[in-house]
Protein backbone atom coordinates (compact mmCIF):
# COMPACT_ATOMS: atom_id res chain seq x y z
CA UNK A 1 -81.30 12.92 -50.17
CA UNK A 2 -80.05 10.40 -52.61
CA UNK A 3 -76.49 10.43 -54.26
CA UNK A 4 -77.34 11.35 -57.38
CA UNK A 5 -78.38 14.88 -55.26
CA UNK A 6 -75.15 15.68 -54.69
CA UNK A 7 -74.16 17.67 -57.58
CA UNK A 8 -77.28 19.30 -58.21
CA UNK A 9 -77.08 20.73 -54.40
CA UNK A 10 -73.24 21.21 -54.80
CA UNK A 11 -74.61 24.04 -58.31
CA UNK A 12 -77.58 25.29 -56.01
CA UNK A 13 -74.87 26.51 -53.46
CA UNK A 14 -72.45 27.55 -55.95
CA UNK A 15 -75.38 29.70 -57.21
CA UNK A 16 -76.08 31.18 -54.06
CA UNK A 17 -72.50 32.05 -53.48
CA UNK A 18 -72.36 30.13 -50.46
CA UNK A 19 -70.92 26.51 -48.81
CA UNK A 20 -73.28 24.31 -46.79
CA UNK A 21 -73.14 21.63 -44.36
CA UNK A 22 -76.63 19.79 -44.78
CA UNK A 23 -77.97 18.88 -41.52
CA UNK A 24 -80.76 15.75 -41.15
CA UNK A 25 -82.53 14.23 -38.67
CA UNK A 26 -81.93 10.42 -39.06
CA UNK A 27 -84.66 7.32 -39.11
CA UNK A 28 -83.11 4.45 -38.30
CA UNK A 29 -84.23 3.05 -41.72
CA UNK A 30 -82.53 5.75 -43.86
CA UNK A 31 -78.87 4.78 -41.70
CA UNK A 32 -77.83 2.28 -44.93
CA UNK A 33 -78.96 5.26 -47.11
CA UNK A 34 -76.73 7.85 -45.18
CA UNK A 35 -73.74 5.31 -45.83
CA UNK A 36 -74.16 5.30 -49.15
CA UNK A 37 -74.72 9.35 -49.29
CA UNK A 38 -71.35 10.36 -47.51
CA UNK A 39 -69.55 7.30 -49.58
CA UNK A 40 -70.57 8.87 -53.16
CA UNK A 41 -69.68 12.15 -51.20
CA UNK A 42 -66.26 10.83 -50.37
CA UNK A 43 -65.85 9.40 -53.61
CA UNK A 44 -66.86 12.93 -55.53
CA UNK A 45 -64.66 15.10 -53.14
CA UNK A 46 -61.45 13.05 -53.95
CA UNK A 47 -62.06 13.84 -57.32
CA UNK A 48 -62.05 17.78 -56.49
CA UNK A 49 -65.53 17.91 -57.17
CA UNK A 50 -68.15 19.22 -54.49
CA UNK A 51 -66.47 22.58 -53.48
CA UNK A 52 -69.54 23.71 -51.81
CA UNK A 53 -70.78 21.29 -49.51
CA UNK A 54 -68.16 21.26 -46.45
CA UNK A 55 -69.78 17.98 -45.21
CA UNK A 56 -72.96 17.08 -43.39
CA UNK A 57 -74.33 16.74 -39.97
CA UNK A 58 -76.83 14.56 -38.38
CA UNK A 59 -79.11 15.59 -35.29
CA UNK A 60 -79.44 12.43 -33.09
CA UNK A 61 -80.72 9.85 -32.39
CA UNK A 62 -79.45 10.34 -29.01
CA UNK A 63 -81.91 13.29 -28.30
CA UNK A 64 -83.91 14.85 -25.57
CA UNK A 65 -87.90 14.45 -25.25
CA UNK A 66 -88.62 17.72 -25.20
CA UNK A 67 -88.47 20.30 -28.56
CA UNK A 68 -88.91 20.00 -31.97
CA UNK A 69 -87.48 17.20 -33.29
CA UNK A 70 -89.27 14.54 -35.28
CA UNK A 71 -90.20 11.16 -33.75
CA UNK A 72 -88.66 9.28 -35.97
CA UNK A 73 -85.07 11.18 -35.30
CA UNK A 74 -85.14 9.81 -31.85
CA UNK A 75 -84.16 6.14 -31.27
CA UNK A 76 -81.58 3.98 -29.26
CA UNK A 77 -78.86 2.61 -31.88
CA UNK A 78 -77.05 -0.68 -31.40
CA UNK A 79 -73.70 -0.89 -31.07
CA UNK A 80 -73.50 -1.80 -34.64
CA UNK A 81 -75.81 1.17 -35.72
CA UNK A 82 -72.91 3.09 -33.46
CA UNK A 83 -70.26 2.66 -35.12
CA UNK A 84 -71.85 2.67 -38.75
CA UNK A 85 -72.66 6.31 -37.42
CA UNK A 86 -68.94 6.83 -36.27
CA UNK A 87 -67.39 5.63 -39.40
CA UNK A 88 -69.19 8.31 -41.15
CA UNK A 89 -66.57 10.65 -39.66
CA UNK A 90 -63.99 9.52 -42.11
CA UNK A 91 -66.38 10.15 -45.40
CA UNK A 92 -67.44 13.77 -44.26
CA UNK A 93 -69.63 13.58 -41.25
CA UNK A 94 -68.37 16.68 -39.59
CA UNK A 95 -70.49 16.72 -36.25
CA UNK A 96 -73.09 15.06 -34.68
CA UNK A 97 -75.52 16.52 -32.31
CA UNK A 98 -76.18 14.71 -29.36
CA UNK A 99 -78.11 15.38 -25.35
CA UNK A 100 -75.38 14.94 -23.33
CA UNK A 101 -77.43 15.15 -20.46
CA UNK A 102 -78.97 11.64 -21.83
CA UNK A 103 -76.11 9.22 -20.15
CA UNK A 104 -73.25 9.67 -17.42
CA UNK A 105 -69.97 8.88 -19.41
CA UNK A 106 -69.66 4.86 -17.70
CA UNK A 107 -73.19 4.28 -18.54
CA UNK A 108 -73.21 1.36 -21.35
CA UNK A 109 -74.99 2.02 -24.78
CA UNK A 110 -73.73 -1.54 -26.01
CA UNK A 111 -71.59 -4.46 -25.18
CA UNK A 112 -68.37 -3.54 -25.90
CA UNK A 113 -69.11 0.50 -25.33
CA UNK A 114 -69.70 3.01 -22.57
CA UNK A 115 -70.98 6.44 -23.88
CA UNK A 116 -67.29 7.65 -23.17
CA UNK A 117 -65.96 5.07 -25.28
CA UNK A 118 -68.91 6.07 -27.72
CA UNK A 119 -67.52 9.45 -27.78
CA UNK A 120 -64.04 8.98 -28.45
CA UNK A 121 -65.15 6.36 -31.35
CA UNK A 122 -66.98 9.46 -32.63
CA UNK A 123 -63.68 11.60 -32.38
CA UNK A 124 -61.04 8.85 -33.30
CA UNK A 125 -62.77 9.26 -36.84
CA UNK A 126 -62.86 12.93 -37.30
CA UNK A 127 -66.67 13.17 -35.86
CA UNK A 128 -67.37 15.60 -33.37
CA UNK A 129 -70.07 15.82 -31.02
CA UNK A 130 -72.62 19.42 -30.68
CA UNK A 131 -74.37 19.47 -27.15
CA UNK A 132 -78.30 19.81 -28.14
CA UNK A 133 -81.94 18.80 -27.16
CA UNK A 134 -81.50 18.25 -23.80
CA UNK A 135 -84.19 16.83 -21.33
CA UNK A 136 -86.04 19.83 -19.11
CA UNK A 137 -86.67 17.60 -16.22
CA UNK A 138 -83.47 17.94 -13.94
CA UNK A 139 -81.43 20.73 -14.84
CA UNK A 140 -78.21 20.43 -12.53
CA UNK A 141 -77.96 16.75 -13.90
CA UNK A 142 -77.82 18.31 -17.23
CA UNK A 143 -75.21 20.77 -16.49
CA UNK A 144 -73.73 18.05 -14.18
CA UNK A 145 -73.33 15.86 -16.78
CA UNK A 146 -72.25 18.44 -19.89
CA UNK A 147 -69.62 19.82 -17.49
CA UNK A 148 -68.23 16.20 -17.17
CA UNK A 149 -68.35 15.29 -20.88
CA UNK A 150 -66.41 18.16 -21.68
CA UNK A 151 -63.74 17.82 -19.37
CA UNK A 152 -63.31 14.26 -20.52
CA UNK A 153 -63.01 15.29 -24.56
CA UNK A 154 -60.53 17.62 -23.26
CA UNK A 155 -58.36 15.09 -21.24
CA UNK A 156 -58.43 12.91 -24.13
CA UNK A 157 -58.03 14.91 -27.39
CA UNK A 158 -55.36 18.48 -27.67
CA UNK A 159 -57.78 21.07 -26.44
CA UNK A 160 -59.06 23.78 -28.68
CA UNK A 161 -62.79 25.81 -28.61
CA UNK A 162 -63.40 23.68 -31.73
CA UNK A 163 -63.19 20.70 -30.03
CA UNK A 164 -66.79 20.48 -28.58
CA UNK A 165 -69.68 22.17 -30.19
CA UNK A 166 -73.45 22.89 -29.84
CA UNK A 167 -76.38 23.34 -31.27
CA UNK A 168 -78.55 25.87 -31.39
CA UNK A 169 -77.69 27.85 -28.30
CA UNK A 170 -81.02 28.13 -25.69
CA UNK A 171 -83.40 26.73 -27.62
CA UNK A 172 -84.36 23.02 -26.45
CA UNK A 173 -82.29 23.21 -23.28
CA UNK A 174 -83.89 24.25 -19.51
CA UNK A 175 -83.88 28.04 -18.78
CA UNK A 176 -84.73 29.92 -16.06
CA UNK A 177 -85.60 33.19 -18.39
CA UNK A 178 -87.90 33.85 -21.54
CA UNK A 179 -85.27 33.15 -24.67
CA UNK A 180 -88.35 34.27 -27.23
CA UNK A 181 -91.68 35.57 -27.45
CA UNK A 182 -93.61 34.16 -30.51
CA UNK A 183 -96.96 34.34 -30.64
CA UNK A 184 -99.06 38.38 -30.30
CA UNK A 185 -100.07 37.14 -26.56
CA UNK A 186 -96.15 36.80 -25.96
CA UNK A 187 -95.04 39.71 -27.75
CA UNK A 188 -97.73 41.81 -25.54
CA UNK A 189 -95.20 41.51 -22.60
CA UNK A 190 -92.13 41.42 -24.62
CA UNK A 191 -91.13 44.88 -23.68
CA UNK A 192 -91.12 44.47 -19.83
CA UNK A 193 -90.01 41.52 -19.64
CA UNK A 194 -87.36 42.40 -21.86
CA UNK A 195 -86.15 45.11 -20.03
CA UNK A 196 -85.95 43.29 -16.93
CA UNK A 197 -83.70 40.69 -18.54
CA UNK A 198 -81.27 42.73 -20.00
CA UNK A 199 -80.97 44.98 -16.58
CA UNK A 200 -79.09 41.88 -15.21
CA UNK A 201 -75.45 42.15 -16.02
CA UNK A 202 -74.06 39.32 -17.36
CA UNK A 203 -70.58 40.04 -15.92
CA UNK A 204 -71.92 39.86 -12.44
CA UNK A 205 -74.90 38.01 -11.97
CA UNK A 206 -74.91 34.69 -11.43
CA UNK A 207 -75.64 32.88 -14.61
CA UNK A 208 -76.92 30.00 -13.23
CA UNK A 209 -79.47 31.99 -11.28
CA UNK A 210 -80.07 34.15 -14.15
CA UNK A 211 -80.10 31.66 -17.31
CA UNK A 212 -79.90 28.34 -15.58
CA UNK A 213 -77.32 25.75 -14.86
CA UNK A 214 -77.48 24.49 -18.72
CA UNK A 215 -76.86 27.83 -20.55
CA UNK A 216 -74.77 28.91 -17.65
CA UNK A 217 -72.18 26.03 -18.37
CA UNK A 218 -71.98 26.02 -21.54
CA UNK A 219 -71.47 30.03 -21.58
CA UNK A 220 -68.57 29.20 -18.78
CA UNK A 221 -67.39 26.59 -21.20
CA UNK A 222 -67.09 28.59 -24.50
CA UNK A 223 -65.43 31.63 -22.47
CA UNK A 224 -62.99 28.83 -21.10
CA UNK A 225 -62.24 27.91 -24.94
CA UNK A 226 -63.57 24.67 -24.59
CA UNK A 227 -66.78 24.87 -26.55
CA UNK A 228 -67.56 26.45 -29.79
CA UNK A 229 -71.73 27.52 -29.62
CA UNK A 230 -73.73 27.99 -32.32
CA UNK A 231 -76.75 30.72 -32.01
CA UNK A 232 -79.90 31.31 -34.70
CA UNK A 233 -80.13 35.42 -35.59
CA UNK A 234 -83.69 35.01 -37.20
CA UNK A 235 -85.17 36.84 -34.05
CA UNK A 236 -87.81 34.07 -33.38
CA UNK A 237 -85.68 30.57 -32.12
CA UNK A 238 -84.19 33.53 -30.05
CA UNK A 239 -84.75 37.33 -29.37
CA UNK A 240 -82.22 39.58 -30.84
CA UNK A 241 -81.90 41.47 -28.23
CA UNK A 242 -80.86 38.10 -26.62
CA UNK A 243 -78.62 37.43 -29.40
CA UNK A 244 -76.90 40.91 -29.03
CA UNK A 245 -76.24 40.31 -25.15
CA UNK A 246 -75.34 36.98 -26.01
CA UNK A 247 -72.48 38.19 -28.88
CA UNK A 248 -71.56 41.34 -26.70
CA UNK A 249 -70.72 38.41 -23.40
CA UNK A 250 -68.87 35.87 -25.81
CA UNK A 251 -67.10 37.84 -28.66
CA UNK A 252 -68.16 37.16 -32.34
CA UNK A 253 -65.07 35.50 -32.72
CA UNK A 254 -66.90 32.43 -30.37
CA UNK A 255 -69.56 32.02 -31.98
CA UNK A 256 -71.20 30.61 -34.77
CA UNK A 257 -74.33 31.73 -36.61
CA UNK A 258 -76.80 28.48 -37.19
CA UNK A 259 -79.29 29.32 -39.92
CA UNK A 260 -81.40 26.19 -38.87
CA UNK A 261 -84.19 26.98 -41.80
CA UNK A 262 -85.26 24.13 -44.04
CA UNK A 263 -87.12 24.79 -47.83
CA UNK A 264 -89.13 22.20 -47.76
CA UNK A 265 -92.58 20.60 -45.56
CA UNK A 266 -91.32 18.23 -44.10
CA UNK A 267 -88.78 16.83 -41.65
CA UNK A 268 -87.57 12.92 -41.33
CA UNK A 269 -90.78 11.72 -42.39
CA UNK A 270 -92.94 14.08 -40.31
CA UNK A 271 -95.47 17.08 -42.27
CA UNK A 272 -94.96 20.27 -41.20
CA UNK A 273 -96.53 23.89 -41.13
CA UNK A 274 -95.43 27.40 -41.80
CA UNK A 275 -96.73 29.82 -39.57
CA UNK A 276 -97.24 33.25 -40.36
CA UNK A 277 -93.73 34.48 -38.91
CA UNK A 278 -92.15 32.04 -40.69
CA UNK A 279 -91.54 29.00 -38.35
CA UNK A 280 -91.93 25.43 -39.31
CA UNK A 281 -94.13 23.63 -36.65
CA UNK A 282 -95.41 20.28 -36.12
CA UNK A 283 -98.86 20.01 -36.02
CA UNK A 284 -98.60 20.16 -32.43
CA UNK A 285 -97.65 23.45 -32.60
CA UNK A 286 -93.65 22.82 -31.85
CA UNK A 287 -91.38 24.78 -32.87
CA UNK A 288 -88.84 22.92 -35.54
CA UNK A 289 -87.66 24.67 -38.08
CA UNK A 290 -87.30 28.07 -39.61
CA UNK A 291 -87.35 29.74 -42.51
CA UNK A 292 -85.20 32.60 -42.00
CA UNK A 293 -81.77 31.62 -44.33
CA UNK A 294 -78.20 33.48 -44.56
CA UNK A 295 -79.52 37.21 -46.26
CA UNK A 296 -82.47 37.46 -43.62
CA UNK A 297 -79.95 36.50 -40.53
CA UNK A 298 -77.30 38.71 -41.97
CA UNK A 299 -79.99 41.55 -42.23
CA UNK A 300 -80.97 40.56 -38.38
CA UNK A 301 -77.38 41.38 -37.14
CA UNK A 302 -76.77 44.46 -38.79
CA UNK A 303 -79.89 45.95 -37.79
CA UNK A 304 -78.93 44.67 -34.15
CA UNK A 305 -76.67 47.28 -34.65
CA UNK A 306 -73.11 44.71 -35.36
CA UNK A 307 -71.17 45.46 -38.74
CA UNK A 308 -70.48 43.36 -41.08
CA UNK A 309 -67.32 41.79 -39.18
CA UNK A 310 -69.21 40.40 -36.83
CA UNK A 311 -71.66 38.70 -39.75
CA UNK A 312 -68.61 37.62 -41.79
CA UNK A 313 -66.93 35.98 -37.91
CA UNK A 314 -70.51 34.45 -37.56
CA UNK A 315 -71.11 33.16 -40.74
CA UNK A 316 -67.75 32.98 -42.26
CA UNK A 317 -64.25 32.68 -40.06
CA UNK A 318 -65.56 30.85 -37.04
CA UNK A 319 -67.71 28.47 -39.29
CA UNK A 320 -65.04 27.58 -41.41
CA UNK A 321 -62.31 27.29 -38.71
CA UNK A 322 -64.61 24.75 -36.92
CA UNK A 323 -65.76 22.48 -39.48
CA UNK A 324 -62.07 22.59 -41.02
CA UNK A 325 -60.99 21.16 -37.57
CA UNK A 326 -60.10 17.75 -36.88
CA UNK A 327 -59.49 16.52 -33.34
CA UNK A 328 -56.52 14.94 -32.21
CA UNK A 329 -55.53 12.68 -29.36
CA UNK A 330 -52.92 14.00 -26.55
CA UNK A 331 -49.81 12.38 -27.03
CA UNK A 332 -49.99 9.22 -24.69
CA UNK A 333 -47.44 9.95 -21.41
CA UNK A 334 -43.68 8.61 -22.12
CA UNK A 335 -43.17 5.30 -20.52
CA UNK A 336 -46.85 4.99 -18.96
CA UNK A 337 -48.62 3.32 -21.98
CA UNK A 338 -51.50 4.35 -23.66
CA UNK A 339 -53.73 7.75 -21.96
CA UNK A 340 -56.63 5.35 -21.99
């Protein structure tokens, strides 16, 4: 996207009747070209222009090896490229999604940072972090380690379910049950392994048994109101019968509905191809897009068997609560300094 995009998008959403928050997979080449993006951005919403776009977010580079996410999006910044990244908080980069699994929170990513220090960079300008694309090979580490980075935020920054976020919820994270079946070979034992699933209930099985330690905690965590998730309703990233246990457990008013379609081939550089149900994959056959956008996700919910409340809390209040959010620090303890 180049600035002079901006406005053009801006009348496509206003046409649609709806407000977006662009989301791209970064090359490390296209970072100067992101600055000057979100700057013209910054620049156009001062002037009251721009209703529609609520801001952008950027998927990596810190990312897992495992999913559907372009090789180019994956790369180790310097500390410079860091806090370029961070900065980007105070023109309109709303969230940024991130493995938290990747690091523990005193590992260094530069000279002068740990990844804890990395993280509150990210929040000290307005940029939150979305727990995504983590690695597959050593799941309590994961969960170890996502536990740990949320309990940190939340000692640092006033605590609210908007504080933390993720992306989209089981996809690219380890499991312990089938999340989708997507292919006619799947779908042939859909039904029975379905119905095993779902006889499990979620209020007294043990989740981490069940789902597995990742999903587990971060379910724990968004009940807790410490994490806000964010789930895809177009029935193929994740069943919708999995999305309707998943909404009945949390509450609509947890949850966020991530559209996570794209209109176009290709993704950070990389060609991709749309299947027959309507998925974007790379020509591995990975999974890393959809197609599926706002009507066909609303459609998916109400024939789940939800009203439309529950579309306009997944699409509308819960959306617009979190990316209107900005996080604050805790007040620093009288007489003892600074809280870190």
């Amino acid at each position: 996207m180049q600035p002079d995009d901006l406005l053009p998008l801006d009348a496509l959403a206003a046409e649609r009747g709806q407000e977006i928050l662009p989301t791209v997979f970064l090359r490390r080449e296209a970072l100067p070209g992101l600055v000057d993006l979100l700057k013209q951005y910054d620049a156009l919403r001062a002037e009251g222009q721009l209703t529609r776009i609520a801001g952008f977010a950027v998927e990596g580079p810190l990312l897992g090896p495992e999913g559907g996410v372009p090789q180019a999006g994956k790369w180790t910044p310097r500390e410079d490229e860091w806090r370029a990244l961070a900065e980007l908080g105070d023109l309109g980069l709303r969230y940024l999604v991130m493995a938290p699994d990747s690091l523990d929170l005193h590992d260094r990513v530069g000279p002068g940072l740990d990844f804890a220090d990395l993280l509150e960079l990210f929040y000290d300008h307005g940029c939150r972090v979305a727990l995504g694309h983590f690695g597959h090979h050593d799941p309590e580490t994961s969960a170890r380690r996502t536990r740990e980075l949320i309990a940190h935020l939340h000692s640092v920054y006033e605590p609210s379910p908007h504080l933390v976020l993720t992306d989209h919820l089981f996809n690219d994270m380890p499991r312990r049950f089938t999340h989708a079946w997507r292919t006619p070979q799947e779908r042939m034992h859909r039904p029975a392994q379905l119905a095993e699933f779902l006889a499990h209930d979620w209020e007294t099985s043990d989740l981490d048994d069940l789902l597995g330690p990742v999903p587990a905690t971060l379910l724990r965590a968004t009940r807790d109101g410490l994490v806000t998730p964010c789930l895809n309703f177009d029935g193929l990233h994740v069943d919708l019968e999995v999305c309707r246990r998943t909404v009945e457990y949390l509450g609509a008013d947890r949850l966020i509905a991530l559209t996570d379609h794209i209109e176009v081939d290709a993704m950070a550089g990389e060609a991709l191809l749309l299947d027959a149900d309507g998925l974007w994959r790379r020509k591995d056959g990975i999974v890393a897009a959809g197609s599926t956008d706002y009507a066909g996700q609303r459609a998916n919910i109400l024939a789940t068997g939800f009203d439309e409340s529950v579309v306009a809390a997944l699409f509308d209040t819960v959306p617009r609560a979190a990316i209107g959010y900005r996080p604050r620090r805790r007040p620093a303890p009288s007489g003892n300094g600074a809280a870190r």
